[in-house]
Structure formats: structure tokens, C-alpha cells
PDB file of N, CA and C in Angstrom:
ATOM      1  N   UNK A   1      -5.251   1.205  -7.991  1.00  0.00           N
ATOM      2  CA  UNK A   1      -5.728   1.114  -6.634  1.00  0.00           C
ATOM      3  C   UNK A   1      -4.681   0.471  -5.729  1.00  0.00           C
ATOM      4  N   UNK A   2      -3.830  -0.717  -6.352  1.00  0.00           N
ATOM      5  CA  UNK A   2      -3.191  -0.990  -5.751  1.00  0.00           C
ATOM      6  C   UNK A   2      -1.467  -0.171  -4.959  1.00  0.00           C
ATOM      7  N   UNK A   3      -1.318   0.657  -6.092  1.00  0.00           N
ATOM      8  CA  UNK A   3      -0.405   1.862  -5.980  1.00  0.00           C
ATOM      9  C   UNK A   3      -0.589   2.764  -4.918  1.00  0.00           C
ATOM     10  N   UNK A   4      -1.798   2.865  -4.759  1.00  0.00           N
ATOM     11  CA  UNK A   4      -2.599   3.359  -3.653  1.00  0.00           C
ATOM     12  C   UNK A   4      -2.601   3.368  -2.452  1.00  0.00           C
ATOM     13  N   UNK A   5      -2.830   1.870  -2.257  1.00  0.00           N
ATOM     14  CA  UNK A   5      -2.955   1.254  -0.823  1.00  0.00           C
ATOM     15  C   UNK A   5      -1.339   1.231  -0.260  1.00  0.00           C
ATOM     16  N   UNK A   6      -0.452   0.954  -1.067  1.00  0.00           N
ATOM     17  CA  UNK A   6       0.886   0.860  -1.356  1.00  0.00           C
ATOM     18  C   UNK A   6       1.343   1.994  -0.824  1.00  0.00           C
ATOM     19  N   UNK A   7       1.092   3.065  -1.221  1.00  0.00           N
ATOM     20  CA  UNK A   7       1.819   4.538  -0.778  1.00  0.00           C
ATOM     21  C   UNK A   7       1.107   4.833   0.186  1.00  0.00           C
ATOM     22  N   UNK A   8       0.225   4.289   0.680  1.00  0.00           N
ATOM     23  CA  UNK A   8      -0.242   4.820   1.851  1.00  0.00           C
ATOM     24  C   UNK A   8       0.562   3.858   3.411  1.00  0.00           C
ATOM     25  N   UNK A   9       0.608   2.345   3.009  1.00  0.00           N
ATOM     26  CA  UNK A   9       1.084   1.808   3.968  1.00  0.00           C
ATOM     27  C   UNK A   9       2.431   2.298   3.885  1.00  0.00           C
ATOM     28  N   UNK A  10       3.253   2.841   2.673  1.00  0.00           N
ATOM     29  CA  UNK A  10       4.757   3.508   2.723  1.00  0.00           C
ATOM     30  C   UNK A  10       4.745   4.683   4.211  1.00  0.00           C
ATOM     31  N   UNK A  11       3.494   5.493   3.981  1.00  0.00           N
ATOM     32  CA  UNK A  11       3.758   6.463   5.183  1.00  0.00           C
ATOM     33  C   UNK A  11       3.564   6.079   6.247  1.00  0.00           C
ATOM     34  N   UNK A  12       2.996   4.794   6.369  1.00  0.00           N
ATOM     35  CA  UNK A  12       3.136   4.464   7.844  1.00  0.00           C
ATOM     36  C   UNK A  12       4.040   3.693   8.297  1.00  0.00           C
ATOM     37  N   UNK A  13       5.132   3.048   7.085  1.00  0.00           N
ATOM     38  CA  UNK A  13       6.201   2.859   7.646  1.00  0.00           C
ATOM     39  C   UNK A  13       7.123   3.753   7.549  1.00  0.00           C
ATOM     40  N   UNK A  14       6.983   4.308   7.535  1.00  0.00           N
ATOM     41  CA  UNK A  14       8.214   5.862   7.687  1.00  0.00           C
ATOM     42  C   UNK A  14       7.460   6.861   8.850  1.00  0.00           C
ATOM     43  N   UNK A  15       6.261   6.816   9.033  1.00  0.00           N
ATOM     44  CA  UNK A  15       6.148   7.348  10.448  1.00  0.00           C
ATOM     45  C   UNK A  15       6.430   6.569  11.643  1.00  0.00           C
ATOM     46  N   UNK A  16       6.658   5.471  11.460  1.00  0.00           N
ATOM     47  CA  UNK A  16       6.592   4.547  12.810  1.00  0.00           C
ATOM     48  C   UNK A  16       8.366   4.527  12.853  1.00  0.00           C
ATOM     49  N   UNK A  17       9.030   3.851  11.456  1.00  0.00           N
ATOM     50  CA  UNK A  17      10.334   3.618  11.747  1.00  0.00           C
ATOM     51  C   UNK A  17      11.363   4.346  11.067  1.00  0.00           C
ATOM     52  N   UNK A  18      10.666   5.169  10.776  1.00  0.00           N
ATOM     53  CA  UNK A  18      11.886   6.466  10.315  1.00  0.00           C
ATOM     54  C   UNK A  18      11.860   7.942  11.164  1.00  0.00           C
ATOM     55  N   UNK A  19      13.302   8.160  10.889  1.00  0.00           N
ATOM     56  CA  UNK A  19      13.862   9.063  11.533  1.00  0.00           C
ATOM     57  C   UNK A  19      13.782  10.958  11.128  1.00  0.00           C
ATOM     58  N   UNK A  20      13.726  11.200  12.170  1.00  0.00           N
ATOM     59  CA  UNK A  20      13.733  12.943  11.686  1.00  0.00           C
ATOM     60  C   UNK A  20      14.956  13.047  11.161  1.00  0.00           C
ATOM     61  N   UNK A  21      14.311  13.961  10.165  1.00  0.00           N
ATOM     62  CA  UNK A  21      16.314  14.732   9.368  1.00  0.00           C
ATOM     63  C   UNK A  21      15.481  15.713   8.654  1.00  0.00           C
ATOM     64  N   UNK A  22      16.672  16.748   8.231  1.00  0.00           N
ATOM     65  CA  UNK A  22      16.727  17.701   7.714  1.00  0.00           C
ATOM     66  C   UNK A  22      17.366  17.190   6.226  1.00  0.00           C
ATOM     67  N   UNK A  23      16.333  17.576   5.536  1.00  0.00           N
ATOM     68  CA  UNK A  23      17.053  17.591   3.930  1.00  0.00           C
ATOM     69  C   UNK A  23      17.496  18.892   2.964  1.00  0.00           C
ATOM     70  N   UNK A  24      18.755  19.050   3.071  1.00  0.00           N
ATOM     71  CA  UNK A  24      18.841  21.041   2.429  1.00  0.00           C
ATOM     72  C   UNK A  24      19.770  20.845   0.842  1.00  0.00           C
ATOM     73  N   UNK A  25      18.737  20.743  -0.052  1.00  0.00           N
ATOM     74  CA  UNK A  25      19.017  20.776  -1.200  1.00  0.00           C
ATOM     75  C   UNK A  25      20.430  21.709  -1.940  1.00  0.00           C
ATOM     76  N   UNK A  26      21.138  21.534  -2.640  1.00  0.00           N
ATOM     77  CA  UNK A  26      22.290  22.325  -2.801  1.00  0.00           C
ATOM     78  C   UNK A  26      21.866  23.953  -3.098  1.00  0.00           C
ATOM     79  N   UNK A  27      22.218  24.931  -2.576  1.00  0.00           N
ATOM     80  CA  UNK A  27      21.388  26.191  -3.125  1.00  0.00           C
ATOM     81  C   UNK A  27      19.967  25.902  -2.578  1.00  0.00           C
ATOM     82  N   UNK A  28      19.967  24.856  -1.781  1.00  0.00           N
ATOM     83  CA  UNK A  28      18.224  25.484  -1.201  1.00  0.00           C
ATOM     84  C   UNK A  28      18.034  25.709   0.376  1.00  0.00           C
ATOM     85  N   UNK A  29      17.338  25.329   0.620  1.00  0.00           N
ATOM     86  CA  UNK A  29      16.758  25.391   2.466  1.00  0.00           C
ATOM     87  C   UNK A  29      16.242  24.394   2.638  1.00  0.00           C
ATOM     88  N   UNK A  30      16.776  24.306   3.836  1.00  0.00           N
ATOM     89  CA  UNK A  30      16.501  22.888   4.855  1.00  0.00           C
ATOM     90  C   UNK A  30      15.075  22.881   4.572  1.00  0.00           C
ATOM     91  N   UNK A  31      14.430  21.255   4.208  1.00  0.00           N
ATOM     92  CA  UNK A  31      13.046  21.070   5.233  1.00  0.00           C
ATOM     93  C   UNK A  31      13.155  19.961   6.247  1.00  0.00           C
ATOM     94  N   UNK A  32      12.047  19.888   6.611  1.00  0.00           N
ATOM     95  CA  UNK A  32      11.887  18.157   7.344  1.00  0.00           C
ATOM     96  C   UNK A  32      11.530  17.730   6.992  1.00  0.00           C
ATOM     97  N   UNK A  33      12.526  16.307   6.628  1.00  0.00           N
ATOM     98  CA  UNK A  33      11.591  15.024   6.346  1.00  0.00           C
ATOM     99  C   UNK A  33      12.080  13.616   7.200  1.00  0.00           C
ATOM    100  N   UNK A  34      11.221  12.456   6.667  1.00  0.00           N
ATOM    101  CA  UNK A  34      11.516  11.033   7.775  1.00  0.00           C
ATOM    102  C   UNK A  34      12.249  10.500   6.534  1.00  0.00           C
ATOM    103  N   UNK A  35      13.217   9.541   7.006  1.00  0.00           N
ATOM    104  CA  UNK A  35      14.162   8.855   6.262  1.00  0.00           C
ATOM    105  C   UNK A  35      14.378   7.156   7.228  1.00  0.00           C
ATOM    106  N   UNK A  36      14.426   6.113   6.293  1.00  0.00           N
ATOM    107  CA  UNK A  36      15.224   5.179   6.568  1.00  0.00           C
ATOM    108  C   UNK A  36      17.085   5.543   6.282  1.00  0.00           C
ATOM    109  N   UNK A  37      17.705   5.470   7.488  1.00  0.00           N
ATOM    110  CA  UNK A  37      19.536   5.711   7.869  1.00  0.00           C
ATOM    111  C   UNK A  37      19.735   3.967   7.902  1.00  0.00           C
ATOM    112  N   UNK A  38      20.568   3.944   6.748  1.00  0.00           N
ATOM    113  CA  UNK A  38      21.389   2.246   7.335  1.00  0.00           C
ATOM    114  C   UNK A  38      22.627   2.844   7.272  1.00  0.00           C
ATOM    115  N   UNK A  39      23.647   2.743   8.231  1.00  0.00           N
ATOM    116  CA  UNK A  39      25.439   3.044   8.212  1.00  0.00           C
ATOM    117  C   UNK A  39      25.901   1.891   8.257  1.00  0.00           C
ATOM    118  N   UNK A  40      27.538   2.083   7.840  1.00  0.00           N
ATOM    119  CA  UNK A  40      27.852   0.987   7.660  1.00  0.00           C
ATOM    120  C   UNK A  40      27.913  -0.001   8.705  1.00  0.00           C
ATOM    121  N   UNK A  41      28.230  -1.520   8.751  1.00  0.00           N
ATOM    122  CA  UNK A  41      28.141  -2.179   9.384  1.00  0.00           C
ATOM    123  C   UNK A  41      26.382  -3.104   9.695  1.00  0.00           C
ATOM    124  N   UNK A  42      25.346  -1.871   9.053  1.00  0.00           N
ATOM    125  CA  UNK A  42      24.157  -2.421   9.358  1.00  0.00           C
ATOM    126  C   UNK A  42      23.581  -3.366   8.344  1.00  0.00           C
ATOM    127  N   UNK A  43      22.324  -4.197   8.669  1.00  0.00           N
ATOM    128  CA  UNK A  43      21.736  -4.708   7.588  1.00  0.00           C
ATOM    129  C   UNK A  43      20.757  -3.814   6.720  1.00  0.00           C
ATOM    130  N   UNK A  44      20.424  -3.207   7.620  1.00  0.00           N
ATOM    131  CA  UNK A  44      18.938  -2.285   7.162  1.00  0.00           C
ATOM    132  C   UNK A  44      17.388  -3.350   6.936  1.00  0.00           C
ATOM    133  N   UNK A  45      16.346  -2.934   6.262  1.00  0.00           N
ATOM    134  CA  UNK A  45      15.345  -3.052   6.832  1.00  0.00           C
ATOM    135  C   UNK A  45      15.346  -4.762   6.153  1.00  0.00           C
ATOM    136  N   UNK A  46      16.128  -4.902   4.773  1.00  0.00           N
ATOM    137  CA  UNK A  46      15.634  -6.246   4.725  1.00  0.00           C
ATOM    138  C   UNK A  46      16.574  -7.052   5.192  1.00  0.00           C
ATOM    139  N   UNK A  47      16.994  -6.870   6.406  1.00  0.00           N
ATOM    140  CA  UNK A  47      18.323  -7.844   7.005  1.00  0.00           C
ATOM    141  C   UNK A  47      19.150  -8.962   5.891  1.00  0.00           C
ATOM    142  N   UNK A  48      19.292  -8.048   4.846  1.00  0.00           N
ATOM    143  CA  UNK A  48      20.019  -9.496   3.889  1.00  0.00           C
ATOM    144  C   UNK A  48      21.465  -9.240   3.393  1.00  0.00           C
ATOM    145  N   UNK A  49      21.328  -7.764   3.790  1.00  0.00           N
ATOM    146  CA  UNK A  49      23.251  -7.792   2.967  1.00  0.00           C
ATOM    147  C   UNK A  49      23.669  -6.094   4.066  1.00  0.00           C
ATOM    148  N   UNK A  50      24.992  -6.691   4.176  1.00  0.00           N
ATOM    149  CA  UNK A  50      25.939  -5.721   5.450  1.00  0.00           C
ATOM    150  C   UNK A  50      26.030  -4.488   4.325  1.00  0.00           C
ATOM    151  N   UNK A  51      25.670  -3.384   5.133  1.00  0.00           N
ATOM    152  CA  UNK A  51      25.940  -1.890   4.403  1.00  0.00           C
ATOM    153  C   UNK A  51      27.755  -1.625   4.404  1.00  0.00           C
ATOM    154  N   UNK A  52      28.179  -1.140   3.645  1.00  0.00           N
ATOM    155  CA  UNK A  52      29.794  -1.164   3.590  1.00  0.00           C
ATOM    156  C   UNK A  52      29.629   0.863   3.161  1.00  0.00           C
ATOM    157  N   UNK A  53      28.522   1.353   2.734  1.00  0.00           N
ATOM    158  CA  UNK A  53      28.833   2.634   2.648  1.00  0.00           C
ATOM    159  C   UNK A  53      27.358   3.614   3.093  1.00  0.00           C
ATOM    160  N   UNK A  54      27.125   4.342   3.801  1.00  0.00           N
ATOM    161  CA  UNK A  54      25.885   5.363   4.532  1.00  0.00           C
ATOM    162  C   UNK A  54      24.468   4.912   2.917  1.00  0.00           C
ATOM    163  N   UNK A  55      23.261   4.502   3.430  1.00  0.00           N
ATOM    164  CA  UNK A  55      22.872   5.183   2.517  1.00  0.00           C
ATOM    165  C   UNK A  55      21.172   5.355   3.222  1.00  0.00           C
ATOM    166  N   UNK A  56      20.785   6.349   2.497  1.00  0.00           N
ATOM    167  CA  UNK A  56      19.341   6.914   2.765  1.00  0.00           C
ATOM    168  C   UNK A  56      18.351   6.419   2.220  1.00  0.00           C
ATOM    169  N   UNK A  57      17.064   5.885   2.694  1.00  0.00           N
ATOM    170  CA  UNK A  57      15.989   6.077   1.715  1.00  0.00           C
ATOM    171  C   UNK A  57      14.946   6.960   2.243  1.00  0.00           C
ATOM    172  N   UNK A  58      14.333   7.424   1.603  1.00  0.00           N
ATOM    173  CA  UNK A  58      13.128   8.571   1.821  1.00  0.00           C
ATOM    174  C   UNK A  58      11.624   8.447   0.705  1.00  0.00           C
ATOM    175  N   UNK A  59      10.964   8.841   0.988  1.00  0.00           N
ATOM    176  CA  UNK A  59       9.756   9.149   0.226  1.00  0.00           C
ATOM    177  C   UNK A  59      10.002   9.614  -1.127  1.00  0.00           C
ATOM    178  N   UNK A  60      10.358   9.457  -2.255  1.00  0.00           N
ATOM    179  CA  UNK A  60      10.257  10.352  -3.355  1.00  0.00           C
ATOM    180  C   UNK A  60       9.490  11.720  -3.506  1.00  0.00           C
ATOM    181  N   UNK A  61       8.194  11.444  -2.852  1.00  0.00           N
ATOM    182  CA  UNK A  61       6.944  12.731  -2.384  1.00  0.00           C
ATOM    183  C   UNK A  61       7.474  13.918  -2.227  1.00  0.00           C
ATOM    184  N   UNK A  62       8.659  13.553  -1.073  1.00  0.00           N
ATOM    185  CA  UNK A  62       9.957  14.467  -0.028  1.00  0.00           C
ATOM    186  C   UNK A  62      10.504  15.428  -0.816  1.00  0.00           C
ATOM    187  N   UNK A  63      11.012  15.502  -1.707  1.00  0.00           N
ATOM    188  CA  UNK A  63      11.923  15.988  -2.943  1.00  0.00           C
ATOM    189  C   UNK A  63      11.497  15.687  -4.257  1.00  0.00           C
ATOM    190  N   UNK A  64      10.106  16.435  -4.376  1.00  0.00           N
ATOM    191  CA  UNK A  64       9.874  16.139  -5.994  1.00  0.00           C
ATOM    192  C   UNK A  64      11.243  16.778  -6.836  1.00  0.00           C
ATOM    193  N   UNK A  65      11.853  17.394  -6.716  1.00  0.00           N
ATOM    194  CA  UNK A  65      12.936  17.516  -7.581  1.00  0.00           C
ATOM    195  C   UNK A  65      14.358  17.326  -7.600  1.00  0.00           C
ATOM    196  N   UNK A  66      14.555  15.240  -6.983  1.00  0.00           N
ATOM    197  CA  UNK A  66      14.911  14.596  -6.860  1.00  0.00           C
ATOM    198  C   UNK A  66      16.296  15.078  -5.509  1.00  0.00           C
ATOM    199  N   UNK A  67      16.692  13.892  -5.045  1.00  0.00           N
ATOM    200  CA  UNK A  67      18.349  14.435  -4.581  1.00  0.00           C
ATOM    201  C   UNK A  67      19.238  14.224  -5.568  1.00  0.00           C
ATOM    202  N   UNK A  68      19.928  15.275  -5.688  1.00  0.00           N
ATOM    203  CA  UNK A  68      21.426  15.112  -6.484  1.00  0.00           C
ATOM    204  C   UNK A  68      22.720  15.728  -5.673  1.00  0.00           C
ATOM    205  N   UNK A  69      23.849  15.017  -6.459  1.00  0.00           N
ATOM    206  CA  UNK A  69      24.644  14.916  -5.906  1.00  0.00           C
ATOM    207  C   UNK A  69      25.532  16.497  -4.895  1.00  0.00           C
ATOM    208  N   UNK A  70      25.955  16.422  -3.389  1.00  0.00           N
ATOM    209  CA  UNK A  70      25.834  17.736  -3.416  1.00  0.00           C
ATOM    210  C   UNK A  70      25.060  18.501  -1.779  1.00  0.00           C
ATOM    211  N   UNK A  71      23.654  17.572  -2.319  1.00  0.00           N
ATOM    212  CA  UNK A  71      22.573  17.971  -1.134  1.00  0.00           C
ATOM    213  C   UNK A  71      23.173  17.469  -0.411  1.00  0.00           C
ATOM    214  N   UNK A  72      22.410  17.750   1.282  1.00  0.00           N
ATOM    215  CA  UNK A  72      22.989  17.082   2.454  1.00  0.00           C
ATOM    216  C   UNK A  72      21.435  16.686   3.548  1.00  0.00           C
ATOM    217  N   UNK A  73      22.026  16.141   4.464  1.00  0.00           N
ATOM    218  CA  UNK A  73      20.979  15.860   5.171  1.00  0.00           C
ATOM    219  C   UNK A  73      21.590  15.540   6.632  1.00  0.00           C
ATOM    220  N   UNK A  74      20.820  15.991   7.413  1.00  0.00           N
ATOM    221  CA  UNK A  74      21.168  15.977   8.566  1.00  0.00           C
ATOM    222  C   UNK A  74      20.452  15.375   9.310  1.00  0.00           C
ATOM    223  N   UNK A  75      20.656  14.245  10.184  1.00  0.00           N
ATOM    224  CA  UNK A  75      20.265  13.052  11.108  1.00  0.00           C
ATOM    225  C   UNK A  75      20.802  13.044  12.477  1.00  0.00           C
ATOM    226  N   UNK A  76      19.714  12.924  13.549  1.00  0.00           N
ATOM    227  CA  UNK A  76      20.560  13.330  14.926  1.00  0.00           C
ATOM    228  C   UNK A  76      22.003  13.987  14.747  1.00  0.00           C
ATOM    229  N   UNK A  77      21.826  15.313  14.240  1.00  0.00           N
ATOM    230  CA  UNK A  77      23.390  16.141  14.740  1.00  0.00           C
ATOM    231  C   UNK A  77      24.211  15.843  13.792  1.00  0.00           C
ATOM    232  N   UNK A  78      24.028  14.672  12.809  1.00  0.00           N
ATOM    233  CA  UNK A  78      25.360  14.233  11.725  1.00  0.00           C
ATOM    234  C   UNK A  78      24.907  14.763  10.489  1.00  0.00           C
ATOM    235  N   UNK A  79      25.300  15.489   9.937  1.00  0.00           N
ATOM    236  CA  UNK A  79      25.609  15.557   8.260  1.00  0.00           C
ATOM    237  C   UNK A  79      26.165  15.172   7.427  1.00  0.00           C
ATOM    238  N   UNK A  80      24.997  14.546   6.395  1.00  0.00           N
ATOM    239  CA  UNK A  80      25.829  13.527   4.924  1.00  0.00           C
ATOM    240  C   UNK A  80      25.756  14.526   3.817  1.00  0.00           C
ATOM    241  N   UNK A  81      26.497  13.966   3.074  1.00  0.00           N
ATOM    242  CA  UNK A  81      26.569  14.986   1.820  1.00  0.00           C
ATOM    243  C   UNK A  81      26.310  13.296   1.443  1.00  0.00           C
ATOM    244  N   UNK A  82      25.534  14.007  -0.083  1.00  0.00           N
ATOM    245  CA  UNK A  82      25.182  13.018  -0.789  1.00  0.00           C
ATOM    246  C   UNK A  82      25.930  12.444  -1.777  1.00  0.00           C
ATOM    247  N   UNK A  83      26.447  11.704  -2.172  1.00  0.00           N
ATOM    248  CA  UNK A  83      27.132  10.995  -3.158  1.00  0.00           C
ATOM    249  C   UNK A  83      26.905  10.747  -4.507  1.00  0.00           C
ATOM    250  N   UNK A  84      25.870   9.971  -4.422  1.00  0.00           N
ATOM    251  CA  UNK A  84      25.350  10.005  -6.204  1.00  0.00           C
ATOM    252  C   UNK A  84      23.376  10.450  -5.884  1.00  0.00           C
ATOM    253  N   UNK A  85      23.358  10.952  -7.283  1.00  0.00           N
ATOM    254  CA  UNK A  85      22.179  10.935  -7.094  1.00  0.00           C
ATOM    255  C   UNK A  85      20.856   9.441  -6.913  1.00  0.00           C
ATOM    256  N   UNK A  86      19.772  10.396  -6.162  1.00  0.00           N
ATOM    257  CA  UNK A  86      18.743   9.398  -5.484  1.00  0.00           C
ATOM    258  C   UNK A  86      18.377   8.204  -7.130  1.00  0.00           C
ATOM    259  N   UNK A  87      18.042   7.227  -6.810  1.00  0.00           N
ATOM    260  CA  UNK A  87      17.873   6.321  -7.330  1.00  0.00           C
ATOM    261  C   UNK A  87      16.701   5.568  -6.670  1.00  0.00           C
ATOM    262  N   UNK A  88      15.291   5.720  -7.862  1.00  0.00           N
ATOM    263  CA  UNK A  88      14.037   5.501  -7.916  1.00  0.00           C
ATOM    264  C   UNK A  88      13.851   3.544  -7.252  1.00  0.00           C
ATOM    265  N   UNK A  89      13.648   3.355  -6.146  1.00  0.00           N
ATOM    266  CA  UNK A  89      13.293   2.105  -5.682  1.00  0.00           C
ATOM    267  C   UNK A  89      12.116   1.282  -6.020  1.00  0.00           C
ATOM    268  N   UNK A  90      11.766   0.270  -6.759  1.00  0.00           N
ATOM    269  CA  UNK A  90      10.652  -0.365  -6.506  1.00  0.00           C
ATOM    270  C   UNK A  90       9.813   0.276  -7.931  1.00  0.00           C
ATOM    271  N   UNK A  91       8.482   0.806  -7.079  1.00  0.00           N
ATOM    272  CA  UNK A  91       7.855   1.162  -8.165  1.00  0.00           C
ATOM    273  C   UNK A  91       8.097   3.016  -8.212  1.00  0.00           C
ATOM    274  N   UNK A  92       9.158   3.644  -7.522  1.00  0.00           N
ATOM    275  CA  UNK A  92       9.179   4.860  -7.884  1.00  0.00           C
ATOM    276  C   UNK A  92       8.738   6.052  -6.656  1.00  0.00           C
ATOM    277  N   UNK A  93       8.387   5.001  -5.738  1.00  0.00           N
ATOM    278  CA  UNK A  93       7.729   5.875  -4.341  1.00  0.00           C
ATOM    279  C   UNK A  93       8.559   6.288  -3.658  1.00  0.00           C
ATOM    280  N   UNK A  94       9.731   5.250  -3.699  1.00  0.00           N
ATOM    281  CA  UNK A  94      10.963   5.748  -2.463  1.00  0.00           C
ATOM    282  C   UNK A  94      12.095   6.277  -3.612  1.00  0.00           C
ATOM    283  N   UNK A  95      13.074   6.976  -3.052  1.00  0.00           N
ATOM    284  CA  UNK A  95      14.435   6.861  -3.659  1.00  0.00           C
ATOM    285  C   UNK A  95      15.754   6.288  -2.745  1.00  0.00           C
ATOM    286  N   UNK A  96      16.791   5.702  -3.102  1.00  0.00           N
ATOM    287  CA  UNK A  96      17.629   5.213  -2.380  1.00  0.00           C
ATOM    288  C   UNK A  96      18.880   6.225  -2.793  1.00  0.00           C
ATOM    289  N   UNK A  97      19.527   6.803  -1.847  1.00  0.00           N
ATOM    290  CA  UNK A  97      20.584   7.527  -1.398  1.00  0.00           C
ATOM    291  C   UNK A  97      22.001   7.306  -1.092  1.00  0.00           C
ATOM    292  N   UNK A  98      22.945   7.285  -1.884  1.00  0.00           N
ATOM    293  CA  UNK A  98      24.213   6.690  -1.394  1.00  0.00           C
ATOM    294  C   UNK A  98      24.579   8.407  -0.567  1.00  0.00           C
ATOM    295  N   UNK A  99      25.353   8.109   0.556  1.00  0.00           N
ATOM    296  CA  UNK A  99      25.759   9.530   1.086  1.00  0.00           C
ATOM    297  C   UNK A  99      27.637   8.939   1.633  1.00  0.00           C
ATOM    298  N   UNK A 100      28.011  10.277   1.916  1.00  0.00           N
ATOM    299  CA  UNK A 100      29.188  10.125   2.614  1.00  0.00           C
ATOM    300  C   UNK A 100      29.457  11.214   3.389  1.00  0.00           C
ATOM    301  N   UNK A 101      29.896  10.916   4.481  1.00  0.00           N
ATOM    302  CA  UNK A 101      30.507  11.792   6.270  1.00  0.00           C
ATOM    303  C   UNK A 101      30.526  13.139   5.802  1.00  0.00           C
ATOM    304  N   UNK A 102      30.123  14.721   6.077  1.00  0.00           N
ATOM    305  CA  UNK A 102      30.522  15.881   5.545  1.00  0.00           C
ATOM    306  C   UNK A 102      32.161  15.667   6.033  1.00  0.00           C
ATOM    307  N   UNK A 103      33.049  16.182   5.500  1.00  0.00           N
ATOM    308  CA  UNK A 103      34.566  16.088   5.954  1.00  0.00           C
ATOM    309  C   UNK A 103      34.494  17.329   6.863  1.00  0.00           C
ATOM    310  N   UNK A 104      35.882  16.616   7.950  1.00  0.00           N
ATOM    311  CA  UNK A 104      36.065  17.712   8.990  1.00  0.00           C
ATOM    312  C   UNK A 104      36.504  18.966   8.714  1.00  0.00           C
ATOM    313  N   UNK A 105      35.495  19.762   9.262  1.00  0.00           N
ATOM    314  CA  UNK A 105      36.191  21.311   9.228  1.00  0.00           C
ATOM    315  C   UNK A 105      34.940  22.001   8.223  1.00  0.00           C
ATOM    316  N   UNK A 106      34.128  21.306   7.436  1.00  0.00           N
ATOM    317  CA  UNK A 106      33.174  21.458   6.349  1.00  0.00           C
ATOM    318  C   UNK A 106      32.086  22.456   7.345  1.00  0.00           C
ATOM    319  N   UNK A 107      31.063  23.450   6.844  1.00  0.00           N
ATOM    320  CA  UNK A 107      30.722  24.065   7.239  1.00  0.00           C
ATOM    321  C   UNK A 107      28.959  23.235   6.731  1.00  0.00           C
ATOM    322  N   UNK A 108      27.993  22.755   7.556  1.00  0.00           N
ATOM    323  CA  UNK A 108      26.843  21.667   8.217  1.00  0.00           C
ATOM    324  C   UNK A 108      25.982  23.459   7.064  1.00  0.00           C
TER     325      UNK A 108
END
């Protein structure tokens, strides 16, 4: 029950403070989903340690068949390619995302 109440207050913090993006699996098609974006320089949500490299978190729900390395995602107009694969947060609801810049000239 408590898992419960848990994933439910998860979607309401990702509707209130997460962002639209496009998530397009390697070989797949874009969907929409909401994501926490920390870039570098930021703290992100638990203000305790400076981000030094892009990373994502999202719903696990989002991508039952996980992110791996490859996918991309697109956030106001910018595209990340993903770096390593998503990595299960907490109790398994979210995944955390290392990403990096698509390089110039790369086709979005």
C-alpha cells in the first residue's frame, strides 16, 4: 500500500515539475514523456551535490523496456544521446539517466 501511495505522489511530482521531452528509443519512435533535466553546473532536486555531467530521471512506467545506451531524448529543442544505461532509483519507480550533447552535425 505503501508503494502505492508512493507512485502515485511520483506522478504528481513529475506533472508539476517535470518537463516535456521526447524519448525515441534506438530503432524506435519518439513518444512523450515528463522528465526531471539537471545539466551541468546544477544541483537538481536534492540541492546536495553540483551535476558535472547531463543526467535524466523519468518514470520507469515511461520505458518499460528500459533506456539503453544509444536512445535519445529531446528537451526544449536539445537532444541527448544517452550514455549508459537507465539505472533503477530508490525502490525501482524512477530510472536515472547519464546522457551526453548529440555531437554537431549528428542528425536529432
Amino acid at each position: 500500500m505503501l508503494d502505492d501511495i508512493f507512485t502515485r505522489k511520483l506522478a504528481v511530482l513529475y506533472a508539476r515539475l517535470g518537463r516535456d521531452a521526447q524519448f525515441t528509443p534506438a530503432g524506435g519512435d519518439a513518444q512523450p514523456v515528463r522528465v526531471l533535466l539537471d545539466e551541468p553546473g546544477s544541483t537538481g532536486l536534492d540541492g546536495m551535490q553540483m551535476r558535472t555531467e547531463p543526467t535524466i530521471r523519468m518514470q520507469a512506467a515511461d520505458a518499460p523496456n528500459g533506456v539503453h545506451r544509444g536512445d535519445r531524448f529531446t528537451v526544449a529543442g536539445k537532444t541527448w544521446l544517452v550514455r549508459e544505461p537507465g539505472v533503477p532509483v530508490l525502490d525501482g519507480t524512477e530510472l536515472q539517466i547519464e546522457l551526453k550533447p548529440l555531437p554537431a552535425g549528428a542528425t536529432a
